[in-house]
N, C-alpha and C. Protein backbone atom coordinates (compact mmCIF):
# COMPACT_ATOMS: atom_id res chain seq x y z
N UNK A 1 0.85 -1.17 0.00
CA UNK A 1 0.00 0.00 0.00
C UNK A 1 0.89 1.23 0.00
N UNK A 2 0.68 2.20 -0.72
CA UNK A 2 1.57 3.86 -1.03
C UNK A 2 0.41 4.83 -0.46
N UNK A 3 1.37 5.96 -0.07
CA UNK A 3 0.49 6.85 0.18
C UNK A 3 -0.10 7.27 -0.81
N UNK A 4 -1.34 7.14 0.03
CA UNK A 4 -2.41 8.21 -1.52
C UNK A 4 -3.58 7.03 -2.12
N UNK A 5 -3.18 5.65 -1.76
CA UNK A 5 -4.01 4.64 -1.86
C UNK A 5 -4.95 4.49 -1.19
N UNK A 6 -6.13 4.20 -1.61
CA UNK A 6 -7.47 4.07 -0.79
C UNK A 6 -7.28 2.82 -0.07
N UNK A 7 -8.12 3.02 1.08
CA UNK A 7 -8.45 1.64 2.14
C UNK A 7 -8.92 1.32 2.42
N UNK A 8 -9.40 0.21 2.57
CA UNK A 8 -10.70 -0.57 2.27
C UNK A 8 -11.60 -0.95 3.84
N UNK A 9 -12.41 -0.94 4.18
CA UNK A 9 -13.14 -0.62 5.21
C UNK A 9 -12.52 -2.02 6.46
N UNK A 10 -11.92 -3.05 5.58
CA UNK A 10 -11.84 -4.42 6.63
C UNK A 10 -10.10 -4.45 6.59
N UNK A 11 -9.61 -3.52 5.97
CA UNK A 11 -8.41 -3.11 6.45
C UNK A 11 -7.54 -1.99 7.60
N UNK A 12 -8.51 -1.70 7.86
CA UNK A 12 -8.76 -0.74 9.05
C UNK A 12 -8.24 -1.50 10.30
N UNK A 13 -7.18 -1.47 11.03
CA UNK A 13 -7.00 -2.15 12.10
C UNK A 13 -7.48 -1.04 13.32
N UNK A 14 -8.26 -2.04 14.07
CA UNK A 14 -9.06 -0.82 15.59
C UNK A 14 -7.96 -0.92 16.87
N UNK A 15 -7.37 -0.16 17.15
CA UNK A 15 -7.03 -0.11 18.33
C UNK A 15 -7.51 -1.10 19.79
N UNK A 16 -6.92 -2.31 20.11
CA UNK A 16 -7.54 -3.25 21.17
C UNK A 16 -6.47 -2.89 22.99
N UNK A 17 -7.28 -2.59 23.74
CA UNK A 17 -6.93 -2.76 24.98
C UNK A 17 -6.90 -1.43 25.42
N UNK A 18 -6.08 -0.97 26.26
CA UNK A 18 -6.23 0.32 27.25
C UNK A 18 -5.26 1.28 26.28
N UNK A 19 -5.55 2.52 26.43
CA UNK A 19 -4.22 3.93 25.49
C UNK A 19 -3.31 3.05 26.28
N UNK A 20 -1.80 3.94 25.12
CA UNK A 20 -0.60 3.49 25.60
C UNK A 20 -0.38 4.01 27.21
N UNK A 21 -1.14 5.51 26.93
CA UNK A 21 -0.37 6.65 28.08
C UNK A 21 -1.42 7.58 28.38
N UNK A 22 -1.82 7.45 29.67
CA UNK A 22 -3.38 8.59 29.87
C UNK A 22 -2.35 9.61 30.26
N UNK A 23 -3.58 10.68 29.87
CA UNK A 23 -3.03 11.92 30.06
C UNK A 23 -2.80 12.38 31.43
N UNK A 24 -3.36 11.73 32.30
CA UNK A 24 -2.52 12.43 33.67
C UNK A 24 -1.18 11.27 34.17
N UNK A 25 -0.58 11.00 32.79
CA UNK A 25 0.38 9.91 32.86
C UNK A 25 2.02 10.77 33.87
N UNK A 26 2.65 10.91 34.53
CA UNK A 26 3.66 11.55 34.50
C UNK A 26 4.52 12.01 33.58
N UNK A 27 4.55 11.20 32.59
CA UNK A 27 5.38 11.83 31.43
C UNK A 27 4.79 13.36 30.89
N UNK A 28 3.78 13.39 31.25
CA UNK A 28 2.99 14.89 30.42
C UNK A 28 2.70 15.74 31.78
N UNK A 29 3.30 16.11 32.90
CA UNK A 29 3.19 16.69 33.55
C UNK A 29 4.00 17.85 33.90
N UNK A 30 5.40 17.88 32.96
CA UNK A 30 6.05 19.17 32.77
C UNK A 30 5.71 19.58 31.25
N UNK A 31 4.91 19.14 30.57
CA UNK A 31 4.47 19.68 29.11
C UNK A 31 4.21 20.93 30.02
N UNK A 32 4.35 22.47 29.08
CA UNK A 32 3.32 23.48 29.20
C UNK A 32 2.96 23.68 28.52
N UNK A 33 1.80 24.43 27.88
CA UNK A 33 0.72 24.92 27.50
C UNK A 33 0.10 26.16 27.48
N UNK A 34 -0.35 26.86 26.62
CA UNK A 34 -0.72 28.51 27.05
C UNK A 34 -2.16 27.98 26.63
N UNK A 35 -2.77 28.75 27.97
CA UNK A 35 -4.50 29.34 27.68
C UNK A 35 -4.76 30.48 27.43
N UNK A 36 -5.69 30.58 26.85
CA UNK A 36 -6.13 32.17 26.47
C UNK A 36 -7.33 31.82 26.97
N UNK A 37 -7.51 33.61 27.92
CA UNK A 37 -8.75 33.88 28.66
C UNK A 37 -9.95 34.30 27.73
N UNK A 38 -10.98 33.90 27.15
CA UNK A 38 -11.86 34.69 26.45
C UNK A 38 -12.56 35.64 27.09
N UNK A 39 -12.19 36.69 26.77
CA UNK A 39 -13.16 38.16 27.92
C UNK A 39 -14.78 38.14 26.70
N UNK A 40 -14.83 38.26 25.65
CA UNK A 40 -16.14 38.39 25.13
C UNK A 40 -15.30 38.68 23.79
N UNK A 41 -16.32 38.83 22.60
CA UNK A 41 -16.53 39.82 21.28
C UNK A 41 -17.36 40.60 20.99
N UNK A 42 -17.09 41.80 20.15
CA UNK A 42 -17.72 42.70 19.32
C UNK A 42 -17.98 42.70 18.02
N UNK A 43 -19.03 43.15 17.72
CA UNK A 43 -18.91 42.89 15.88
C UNK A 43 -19.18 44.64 15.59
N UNK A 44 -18.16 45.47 15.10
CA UNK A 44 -18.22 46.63 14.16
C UNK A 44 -18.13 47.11 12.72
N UNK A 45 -18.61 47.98 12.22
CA UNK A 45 -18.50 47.83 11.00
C UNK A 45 -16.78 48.39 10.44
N UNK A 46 -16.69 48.81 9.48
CA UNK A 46 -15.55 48.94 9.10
C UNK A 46 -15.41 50.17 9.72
N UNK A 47 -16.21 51.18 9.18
CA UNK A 47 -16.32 52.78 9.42
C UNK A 47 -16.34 52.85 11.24
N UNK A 48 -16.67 51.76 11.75
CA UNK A 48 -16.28 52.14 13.15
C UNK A 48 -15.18 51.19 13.81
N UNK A 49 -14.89 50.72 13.29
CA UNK A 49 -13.46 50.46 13.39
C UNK A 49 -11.96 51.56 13.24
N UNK A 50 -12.52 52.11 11.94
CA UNK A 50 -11.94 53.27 11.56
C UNK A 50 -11.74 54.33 12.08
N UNK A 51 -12.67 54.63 13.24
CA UNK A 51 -12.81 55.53 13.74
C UNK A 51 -12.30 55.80 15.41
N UNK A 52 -12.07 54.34 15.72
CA UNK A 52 -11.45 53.73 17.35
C UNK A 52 -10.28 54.50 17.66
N UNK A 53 -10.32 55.53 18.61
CA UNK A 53 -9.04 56.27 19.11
C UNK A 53 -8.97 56.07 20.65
N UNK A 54 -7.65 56.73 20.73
CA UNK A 54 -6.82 56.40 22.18
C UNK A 54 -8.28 56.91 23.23
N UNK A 55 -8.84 55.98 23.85
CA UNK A 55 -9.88 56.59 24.65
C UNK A 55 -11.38 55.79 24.21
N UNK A 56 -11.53 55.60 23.04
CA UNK A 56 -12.73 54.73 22.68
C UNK A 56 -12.72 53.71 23.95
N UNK A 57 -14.58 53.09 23.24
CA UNK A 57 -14.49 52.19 24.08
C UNK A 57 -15.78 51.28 23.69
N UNK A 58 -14.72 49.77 23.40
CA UNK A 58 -15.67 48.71 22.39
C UNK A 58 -16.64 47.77 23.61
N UNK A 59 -18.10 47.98 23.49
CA UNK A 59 -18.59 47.02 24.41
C UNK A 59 -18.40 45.47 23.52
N UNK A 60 -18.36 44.62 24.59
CA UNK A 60 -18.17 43.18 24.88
C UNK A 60 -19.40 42.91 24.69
N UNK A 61 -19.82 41.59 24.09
CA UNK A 61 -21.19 40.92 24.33
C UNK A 61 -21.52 40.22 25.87
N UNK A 62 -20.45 40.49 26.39
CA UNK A 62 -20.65 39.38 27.81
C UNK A 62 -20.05 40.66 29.04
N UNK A 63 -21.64 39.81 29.47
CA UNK A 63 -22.32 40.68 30.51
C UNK A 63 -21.24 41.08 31.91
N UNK A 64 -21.24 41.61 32.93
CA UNK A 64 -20.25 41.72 33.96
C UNK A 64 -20.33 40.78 34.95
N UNK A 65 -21.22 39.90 35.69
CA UNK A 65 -21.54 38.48 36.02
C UNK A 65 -21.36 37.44 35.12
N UNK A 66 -20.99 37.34 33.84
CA UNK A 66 -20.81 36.23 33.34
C UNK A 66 -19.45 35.63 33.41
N UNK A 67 -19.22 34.39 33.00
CA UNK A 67 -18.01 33.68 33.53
C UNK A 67 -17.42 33.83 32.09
N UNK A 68 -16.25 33.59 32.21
CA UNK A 68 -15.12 33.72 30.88
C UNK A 68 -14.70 32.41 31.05
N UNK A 69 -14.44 32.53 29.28
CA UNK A 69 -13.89 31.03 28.78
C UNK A 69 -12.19 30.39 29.30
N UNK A 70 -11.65 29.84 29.81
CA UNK A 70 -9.99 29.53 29.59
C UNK A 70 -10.08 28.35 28.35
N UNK A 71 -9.46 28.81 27.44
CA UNK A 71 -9.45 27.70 26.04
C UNK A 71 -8.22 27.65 26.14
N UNK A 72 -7.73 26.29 25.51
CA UNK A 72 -6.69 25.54 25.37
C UNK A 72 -6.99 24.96 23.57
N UNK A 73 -6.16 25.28 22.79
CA UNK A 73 -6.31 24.77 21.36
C UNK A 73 -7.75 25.16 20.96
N UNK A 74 -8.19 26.15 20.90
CA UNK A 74 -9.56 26.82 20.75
C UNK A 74 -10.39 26.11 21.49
N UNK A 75 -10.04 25.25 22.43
CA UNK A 75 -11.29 24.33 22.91
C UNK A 75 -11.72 24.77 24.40
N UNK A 76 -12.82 25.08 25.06
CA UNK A 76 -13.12 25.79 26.35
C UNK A 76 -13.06 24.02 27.25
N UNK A 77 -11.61 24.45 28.42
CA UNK A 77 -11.52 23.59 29.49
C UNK A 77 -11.79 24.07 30.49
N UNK A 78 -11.93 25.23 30.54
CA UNK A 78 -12.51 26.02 32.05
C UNK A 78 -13.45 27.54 31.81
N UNK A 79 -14.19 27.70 32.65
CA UNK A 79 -15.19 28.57 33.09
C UNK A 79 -14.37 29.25 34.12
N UNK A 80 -14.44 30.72 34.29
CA UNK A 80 -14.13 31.20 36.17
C UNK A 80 -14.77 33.06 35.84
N UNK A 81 -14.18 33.63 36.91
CA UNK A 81 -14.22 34.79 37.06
C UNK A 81 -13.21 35.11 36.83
N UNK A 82 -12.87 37.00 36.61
CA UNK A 82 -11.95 37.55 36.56
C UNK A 82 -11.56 38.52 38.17
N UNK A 83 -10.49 38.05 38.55
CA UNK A 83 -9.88 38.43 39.52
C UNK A 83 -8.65 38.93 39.42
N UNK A 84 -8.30 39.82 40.83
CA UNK A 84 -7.34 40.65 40.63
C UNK A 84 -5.77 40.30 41.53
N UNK A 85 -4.58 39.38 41.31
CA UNK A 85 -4.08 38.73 41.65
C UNK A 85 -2.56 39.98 41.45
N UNK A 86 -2.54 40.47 43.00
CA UNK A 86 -1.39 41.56 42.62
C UNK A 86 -1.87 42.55 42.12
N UNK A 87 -1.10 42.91 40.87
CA UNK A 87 -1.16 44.07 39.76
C UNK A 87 -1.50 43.43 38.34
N UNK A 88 -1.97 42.00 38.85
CA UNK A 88 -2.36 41.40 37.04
C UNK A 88 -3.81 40.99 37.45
N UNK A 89 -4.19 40.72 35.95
CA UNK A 89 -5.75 39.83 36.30
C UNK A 89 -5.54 38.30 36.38
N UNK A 90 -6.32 37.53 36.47
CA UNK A 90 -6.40 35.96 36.63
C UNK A 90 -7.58 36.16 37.08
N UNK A 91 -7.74 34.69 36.79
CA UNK A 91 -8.92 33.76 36.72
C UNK A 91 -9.37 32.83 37.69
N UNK A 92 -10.27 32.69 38.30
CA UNK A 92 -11.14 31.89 39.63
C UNK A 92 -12.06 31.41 39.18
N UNK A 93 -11.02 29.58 38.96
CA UNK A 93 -11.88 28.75 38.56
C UNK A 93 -13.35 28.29 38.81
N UNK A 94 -14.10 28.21 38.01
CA UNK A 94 -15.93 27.54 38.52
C UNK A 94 -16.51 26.52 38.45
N UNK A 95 -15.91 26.19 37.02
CA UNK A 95 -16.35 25.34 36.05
C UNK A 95 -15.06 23.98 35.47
N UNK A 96 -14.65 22.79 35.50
CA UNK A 96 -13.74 22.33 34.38
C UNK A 96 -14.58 21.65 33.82
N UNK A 97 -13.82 21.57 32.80
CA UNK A 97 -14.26 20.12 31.52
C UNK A 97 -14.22 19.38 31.72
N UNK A 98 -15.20 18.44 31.83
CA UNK A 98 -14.62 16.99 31.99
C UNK A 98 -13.96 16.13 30.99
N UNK A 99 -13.09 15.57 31.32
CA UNK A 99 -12.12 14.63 30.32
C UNK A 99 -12.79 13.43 29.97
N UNK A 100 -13.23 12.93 28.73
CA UNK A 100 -13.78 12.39 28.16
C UNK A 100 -12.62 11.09 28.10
């Protein structure tokens, strides 16, 4: 078989028994990873886009009680609040994903 060859439905070998390596395996516990906090979006037109100066100010679709996304690979693994940790913001978890 070459790449680029079709495969035929009873050539398909299925995976039998347990993963090699679950993810809360030790080996993947110094991986890091960046999340991005989702605060909300806006939708403007061009002409007000155009027009955004030092001082504007774009409302968010999401409300001031609502929880923000933490995504990992565009995918939402956590829910929290925004909190004030020092002189930075962070996040107070609410919600995780459950691992499937």
């Amino acid at each position: 078989m070459r790449l680029g060859d079709d495969v035929k439905q009873d050539e398909i070998v299925q995976p039998k028994g347990r993963p090699l390596l679950f993810i809360d395996s030790m080996i993947f516990k110094d991986v890091r990873v960046a999340l991005q906090a989702k605060l909300g979006q806006a939708t403007l037109t061009v002409a007000d886009l155009l027009a955004l100066k030092s001082g504007s100010v774009v409302k968010l679709n999401l409300k001031m009680n609502e929880l923000i996304e933490l995504r990992l690979n565009d995918s939402v693994v956590a829910r929290g609040e925004i909190v004030a940790v020092d002189d930075s913001f962070g996040v107070r978890i609410v919600e995780v994903a459950q691992i499937s």
